[in-house]
Protein backbone atom coordinates (compact mmCIF):
# COMPACT_ATOMS: atom_id res chain seq x y z
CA UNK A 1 90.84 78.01 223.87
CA UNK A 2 93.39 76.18 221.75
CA UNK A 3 96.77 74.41 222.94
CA UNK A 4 99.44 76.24 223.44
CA UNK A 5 102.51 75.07 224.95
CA UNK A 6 105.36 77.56 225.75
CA UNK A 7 109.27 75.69 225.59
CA UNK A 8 110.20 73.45 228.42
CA UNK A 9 112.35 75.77 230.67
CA UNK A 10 115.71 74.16 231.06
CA UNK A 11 116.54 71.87 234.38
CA UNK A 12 118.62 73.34 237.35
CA UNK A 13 120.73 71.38 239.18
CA UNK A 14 120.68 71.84 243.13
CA UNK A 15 123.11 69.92 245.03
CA UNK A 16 123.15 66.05 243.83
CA UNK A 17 119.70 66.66 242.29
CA UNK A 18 118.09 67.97 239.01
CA UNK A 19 115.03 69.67 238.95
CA UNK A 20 112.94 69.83 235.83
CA UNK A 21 110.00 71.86 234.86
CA UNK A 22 107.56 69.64 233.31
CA UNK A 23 104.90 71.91 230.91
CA UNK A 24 101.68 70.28 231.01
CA UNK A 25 99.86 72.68 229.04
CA UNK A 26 99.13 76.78 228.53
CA UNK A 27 95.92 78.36 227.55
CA UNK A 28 93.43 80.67 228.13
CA UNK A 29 91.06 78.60 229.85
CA UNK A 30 87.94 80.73 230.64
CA UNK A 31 87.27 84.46 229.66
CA UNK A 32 87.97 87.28 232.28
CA UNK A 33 84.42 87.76 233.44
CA UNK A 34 84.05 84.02 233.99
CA UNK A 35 86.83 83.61 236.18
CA UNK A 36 86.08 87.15 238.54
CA UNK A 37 82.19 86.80 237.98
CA UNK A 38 81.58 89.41 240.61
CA UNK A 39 84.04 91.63 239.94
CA UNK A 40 82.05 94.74 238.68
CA UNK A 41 83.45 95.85 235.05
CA UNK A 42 85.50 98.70 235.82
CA UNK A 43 87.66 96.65 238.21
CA UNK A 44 87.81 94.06 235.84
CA UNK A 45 89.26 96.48 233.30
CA UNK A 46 91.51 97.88 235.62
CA UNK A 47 92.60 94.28 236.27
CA UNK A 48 93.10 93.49 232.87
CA UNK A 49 95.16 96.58 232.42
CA UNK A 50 97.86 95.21 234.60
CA UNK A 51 100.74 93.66 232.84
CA UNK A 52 100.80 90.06 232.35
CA UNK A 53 96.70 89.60 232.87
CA UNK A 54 96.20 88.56 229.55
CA UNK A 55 98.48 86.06 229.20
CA UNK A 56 97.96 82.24 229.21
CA UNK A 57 97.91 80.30 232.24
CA UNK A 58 99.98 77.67 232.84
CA UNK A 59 100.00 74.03 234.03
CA UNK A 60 102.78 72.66 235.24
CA UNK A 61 104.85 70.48 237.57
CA UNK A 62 108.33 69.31 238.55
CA UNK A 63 110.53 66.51 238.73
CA UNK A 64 113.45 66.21 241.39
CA UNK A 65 115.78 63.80 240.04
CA UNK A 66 118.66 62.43 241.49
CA UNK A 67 120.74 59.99 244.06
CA UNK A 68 118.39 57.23 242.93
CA UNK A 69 115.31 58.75 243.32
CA UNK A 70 112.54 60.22 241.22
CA UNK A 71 110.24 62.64 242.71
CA UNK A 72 107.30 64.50 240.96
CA UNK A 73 106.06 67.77 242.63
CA UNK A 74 102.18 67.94 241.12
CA UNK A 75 100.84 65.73 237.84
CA UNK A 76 98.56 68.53 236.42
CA UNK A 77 95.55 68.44 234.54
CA UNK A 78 94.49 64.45 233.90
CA UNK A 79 92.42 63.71 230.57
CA UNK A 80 88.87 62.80 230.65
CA UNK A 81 88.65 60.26 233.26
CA UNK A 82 86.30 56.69 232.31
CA UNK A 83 84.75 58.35 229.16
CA UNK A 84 84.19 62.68 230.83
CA UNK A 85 85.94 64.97 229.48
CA UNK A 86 88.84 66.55 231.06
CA UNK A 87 88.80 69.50 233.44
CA UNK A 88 89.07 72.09 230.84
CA UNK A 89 86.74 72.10 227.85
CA UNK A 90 89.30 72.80 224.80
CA UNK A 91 92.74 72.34 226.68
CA UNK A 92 94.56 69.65 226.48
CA UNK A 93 96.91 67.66 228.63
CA UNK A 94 99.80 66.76 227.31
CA UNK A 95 101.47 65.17 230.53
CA UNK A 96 102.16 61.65 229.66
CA UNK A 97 104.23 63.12 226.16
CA UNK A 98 105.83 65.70 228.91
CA UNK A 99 106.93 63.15 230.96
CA UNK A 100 108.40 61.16 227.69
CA UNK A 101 110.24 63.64 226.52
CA UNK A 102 111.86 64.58 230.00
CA UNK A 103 113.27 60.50 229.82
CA UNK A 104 110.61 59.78 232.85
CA UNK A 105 108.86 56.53 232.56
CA UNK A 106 105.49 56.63 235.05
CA UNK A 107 107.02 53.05 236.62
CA UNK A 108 110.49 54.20 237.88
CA UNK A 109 108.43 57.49 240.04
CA UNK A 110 109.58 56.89 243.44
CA UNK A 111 107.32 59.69 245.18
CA UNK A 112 104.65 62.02 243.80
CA UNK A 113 103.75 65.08 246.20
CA UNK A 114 100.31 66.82 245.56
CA UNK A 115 100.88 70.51 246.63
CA UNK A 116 96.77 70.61 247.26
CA UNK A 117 94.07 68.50 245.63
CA UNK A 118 93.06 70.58 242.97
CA UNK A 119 92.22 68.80 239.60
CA UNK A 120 95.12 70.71 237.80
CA UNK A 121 97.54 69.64 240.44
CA UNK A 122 96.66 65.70 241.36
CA UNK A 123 94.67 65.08 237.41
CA UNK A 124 97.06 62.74 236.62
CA UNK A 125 97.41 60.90 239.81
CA UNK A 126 95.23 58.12 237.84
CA UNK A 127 94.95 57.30 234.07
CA UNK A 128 91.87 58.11 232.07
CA UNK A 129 90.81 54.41 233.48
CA UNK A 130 91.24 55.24 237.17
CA UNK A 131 94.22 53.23 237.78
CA UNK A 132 97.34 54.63 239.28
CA UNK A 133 99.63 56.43 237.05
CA UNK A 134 102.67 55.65 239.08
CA UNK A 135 102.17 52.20 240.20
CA UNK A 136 105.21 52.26 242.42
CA UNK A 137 105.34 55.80 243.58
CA UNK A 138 104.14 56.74 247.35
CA UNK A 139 101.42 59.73 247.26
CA UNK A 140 101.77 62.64 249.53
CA UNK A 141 99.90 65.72 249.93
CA UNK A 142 101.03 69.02 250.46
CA UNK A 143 101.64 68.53 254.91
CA UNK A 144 103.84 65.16 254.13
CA UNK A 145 101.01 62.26 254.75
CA UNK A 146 100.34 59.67 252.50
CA UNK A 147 97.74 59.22 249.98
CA UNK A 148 96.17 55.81 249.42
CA UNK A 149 93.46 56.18 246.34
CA UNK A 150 90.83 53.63 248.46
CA UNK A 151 87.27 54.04 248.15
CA UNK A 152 86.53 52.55 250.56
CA UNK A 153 88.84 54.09 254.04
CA UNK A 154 87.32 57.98 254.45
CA UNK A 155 90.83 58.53 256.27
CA UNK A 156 92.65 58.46 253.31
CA UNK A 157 92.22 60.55 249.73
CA UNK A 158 90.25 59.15 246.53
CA UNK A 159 91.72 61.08 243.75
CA UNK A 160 89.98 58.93 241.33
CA UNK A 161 86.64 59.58 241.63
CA UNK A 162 84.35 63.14 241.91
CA UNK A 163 84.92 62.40 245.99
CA UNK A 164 88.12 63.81 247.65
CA UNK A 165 88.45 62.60 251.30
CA UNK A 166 91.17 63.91 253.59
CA UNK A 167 92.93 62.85 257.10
């Protein structure tokens, strides 16, 4: 389970915007039987036979940059949040040095849309101290609402925390 990280793809420009892969991290993060528990063997062999099933999985989001605006599609993995470790024992995030070297400073994200709520999709929503990684960025989940990280209002989401609450 060591770090790999394949090369940043290069950006595409759509229109007046840029869109840029951002690499969070690649590994193999759990053995085959762990991740298709139930699968009897044979299948699982059979699966494994298929091009590509070996191979790393990766973490990743995007940035959409341009007129103005900086948009992040997913934030990937998050460290260990407030002292647990991360999501993955043995594969690390690299997302904050991602972000650096793609010129992105977490202060001038405009927008960050979660395509779901999983923890390798929203982990770096918050810092490894639970506060907000893009202080002046709007949250939205995959259908377009907003995401407010209170504890405290069930109809909103707490990405923060081990609770997730949806509208």
């Amino acid at each position: 389970m060591s770090l790999y990280v394949p090369p940043q793809p290069a950006p595409v420009t759509v229109g007046r915007r840029t869109v840029v892969p951002l690499i969070d991290a690649a590994g193999h993060v759990l053995p085959p039987e762990r991740l298709f528990p139930h699968l009897p063997a044979a299948d699982l062999e059979r699966l494994l036979a298929m091009d590509g099933m070996r191979e790393p999985m990766v973490v990743a989001g995007f940035a959409i940059l341009g007129a103005g605006t900086t948009i992040l599609v997913d934030t990937c993995l998050g460290g260990g949040k407030q002292g647990k470790r991360g999501p993955f024992p043995g594969f690390t995030s690299r997302w904050t040095t991602t972000l650096a070297e793609a010129g992105i400073e977490p202060a001038t994200v405009d927008t960050v849309v979660n395509t779901h709520l999983h923890h390798d999709h929203a982990g770096w929503n918050t810092t490894d101290d639970l506060k907000p990684a893009f202080p002046r960025a709007r949250l939205r989940d995959h259908s377009g609402d907003h995401i407010s990280g209170s504890r405290h209002d069930e109809d909103h989401v707490q990405l923060s925390g081990s609770a997730i609450w949806l509208r």
